[in-house]
N, C-alpha and C. Protein backbone atom coordinates (compact mmCIF):
# COMPACT_ATOMS: atom_id res chain seq x y z
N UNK A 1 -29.85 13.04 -30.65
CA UNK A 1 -28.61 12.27 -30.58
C UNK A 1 -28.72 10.96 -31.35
N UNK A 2 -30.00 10.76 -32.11
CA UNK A 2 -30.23 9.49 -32.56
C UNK A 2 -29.07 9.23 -34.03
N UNK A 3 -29.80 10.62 -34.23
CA UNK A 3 -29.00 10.97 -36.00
C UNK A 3 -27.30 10.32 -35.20
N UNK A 4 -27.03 11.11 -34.48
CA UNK A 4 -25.36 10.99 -34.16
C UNK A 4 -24.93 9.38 -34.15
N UNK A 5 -25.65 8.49 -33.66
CA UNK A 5 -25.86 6.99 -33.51
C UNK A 5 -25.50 6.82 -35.41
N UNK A 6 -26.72 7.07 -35.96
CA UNK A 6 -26.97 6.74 -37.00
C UNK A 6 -25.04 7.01 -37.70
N UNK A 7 -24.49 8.20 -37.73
CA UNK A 7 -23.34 8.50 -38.41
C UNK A 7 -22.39 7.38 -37.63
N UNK A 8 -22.63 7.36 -36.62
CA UNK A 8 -20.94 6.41 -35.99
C UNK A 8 -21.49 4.84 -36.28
N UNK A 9 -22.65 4.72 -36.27
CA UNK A 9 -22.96 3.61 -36.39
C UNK A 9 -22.53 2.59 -38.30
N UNK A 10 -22.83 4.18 -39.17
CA UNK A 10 -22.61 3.97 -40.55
C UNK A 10 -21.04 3.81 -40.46
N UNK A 11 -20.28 4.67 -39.99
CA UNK A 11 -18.98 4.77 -40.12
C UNK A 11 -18.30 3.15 -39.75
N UNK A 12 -18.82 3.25 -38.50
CA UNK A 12 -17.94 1.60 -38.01
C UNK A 12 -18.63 0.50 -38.71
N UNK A 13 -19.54 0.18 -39.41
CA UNK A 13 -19.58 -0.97 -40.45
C UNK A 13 -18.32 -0.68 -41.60
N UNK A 14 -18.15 0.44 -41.72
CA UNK A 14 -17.26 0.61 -42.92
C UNK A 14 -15.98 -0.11 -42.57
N UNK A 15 -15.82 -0.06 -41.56
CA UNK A 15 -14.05 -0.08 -40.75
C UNK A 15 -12.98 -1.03 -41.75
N UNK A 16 -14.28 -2.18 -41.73
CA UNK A 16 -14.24 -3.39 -42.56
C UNK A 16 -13.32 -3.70 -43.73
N UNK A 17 -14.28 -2.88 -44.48
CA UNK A 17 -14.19 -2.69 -45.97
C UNK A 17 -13.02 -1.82 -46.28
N UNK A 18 -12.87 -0.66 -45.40
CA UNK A 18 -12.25 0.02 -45.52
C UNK A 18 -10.71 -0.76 -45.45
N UNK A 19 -10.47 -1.58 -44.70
CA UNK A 19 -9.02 -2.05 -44.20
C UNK A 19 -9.00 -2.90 -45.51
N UNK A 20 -10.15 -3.67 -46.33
CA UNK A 20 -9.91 -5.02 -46.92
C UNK A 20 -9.38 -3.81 -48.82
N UNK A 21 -10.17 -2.61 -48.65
CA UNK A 21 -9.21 -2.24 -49.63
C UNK A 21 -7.54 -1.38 -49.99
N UNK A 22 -7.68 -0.60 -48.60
CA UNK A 22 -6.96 0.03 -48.35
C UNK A 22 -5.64 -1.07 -48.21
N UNK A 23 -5.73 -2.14 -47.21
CA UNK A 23 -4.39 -2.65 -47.29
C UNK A 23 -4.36 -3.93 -48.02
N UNK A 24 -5.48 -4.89 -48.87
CA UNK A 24 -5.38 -6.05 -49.56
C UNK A 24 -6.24 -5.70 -50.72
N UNK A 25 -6.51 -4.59 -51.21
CA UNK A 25 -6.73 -4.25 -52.46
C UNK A 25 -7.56 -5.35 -53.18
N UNK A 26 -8.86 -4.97 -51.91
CA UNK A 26 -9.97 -5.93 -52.20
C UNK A 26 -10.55 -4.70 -53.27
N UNK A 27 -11.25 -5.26 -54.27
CA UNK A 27 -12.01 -4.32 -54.97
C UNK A 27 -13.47 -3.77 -55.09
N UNK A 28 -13.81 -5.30 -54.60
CA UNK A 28 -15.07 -5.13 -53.95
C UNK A 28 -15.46 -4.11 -52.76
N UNK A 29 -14.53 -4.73 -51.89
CA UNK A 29 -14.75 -3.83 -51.05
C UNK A 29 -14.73 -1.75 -51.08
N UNK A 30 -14.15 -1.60 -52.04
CA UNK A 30 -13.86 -0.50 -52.60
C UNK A 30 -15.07 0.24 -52.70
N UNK A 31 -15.94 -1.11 -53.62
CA UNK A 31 -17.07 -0.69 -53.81
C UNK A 31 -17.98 -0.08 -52.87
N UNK A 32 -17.86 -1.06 -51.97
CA UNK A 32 -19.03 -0.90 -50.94
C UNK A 32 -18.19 0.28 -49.82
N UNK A 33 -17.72 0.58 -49.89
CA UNK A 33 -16.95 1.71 -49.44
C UNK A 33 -17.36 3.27 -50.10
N UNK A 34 -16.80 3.05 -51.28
CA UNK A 34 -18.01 4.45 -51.76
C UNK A 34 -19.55 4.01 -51.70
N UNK A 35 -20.23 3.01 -51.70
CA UNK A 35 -21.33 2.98 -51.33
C UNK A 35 -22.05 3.54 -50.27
N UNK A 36 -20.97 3.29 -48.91
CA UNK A 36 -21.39 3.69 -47.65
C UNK A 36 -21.21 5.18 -47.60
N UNK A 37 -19.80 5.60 -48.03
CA UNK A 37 -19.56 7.23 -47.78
C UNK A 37 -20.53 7.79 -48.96
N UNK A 38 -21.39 6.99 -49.91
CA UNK A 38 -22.52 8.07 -50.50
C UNK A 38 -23.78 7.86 -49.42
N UNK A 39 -24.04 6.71 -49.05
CA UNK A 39 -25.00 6.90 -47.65
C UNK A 39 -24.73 8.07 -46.92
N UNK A 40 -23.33 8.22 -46.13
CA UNK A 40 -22.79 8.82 -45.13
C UNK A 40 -23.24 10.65 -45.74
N UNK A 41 -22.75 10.70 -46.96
CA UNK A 41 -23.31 12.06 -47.64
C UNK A 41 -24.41 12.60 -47.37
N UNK A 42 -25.01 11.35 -47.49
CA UNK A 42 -26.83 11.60 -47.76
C UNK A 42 -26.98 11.85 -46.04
N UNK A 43 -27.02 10.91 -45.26
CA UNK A 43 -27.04 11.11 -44.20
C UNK A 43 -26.96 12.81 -43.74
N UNK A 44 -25.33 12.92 -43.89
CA UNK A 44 -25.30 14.09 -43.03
C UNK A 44 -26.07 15.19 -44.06
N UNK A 45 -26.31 15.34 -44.90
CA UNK A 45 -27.14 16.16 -45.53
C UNK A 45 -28.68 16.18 -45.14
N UNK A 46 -29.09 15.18 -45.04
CA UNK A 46 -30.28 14.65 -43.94
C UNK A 46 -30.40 16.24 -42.67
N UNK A 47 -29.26 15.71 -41.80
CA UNK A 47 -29.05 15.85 -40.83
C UNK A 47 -28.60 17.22 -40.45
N UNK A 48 -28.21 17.79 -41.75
CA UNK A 48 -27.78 19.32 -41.46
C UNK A 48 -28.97 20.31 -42.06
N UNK A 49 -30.25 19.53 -42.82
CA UNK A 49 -31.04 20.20 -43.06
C UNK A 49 -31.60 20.22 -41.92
N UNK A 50 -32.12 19.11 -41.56
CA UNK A 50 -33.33 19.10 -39.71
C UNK A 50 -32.58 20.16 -38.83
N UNK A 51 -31.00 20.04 -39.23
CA UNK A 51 -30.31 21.31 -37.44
C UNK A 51 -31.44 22.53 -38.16
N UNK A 52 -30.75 22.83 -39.63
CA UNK A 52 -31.12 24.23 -40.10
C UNK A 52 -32.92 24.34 -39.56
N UNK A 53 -33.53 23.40 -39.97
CA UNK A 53 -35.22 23.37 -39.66
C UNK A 53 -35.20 23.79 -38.62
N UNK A 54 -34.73 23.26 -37.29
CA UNK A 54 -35.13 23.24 -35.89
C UNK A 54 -34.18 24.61 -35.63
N UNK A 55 -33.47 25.53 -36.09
CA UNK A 55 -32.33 26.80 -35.76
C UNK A 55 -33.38 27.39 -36.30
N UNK A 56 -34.26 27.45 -37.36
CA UNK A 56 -35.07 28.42 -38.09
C UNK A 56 -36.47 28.33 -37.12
N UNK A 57 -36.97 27.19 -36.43
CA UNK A 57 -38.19 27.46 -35.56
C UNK A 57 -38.36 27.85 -34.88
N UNK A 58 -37.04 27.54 -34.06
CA UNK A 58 -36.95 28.52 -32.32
C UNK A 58 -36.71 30.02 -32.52
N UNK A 59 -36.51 30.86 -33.65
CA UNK A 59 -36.20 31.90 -34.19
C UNK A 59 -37.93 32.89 -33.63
């Protein structure tokens, strides 16, 4: 459940950024917005390899 922390935890720093481009067309913030959702990528890619690892051991 740590990983799961890790995703909500990435998501709600975004909240931020997300509002400062979406409604005041900060640009920066834009940035760091796809910054985080390429973290967030990586992350759950992380995270869906270890399920697959740990579905393939108990096998």
């Amino acid at each position: 459940m740590a990983r799961f922390e890790e995703v909500k935890n990435l998501v709600m720093s975004l909240e931020g950024d997300f509002e400062k481009f979406y409604e005041k067309g900060n640009q920066a913030a834009g940035t760091r917005v796809r910054k985080g959702m390429q973290d967030l990528k990586t992350l759950a890619q992380d995270i869906r390899s270890e399920v697959q690892d740990m579905k393939n051991s108990e096998s």
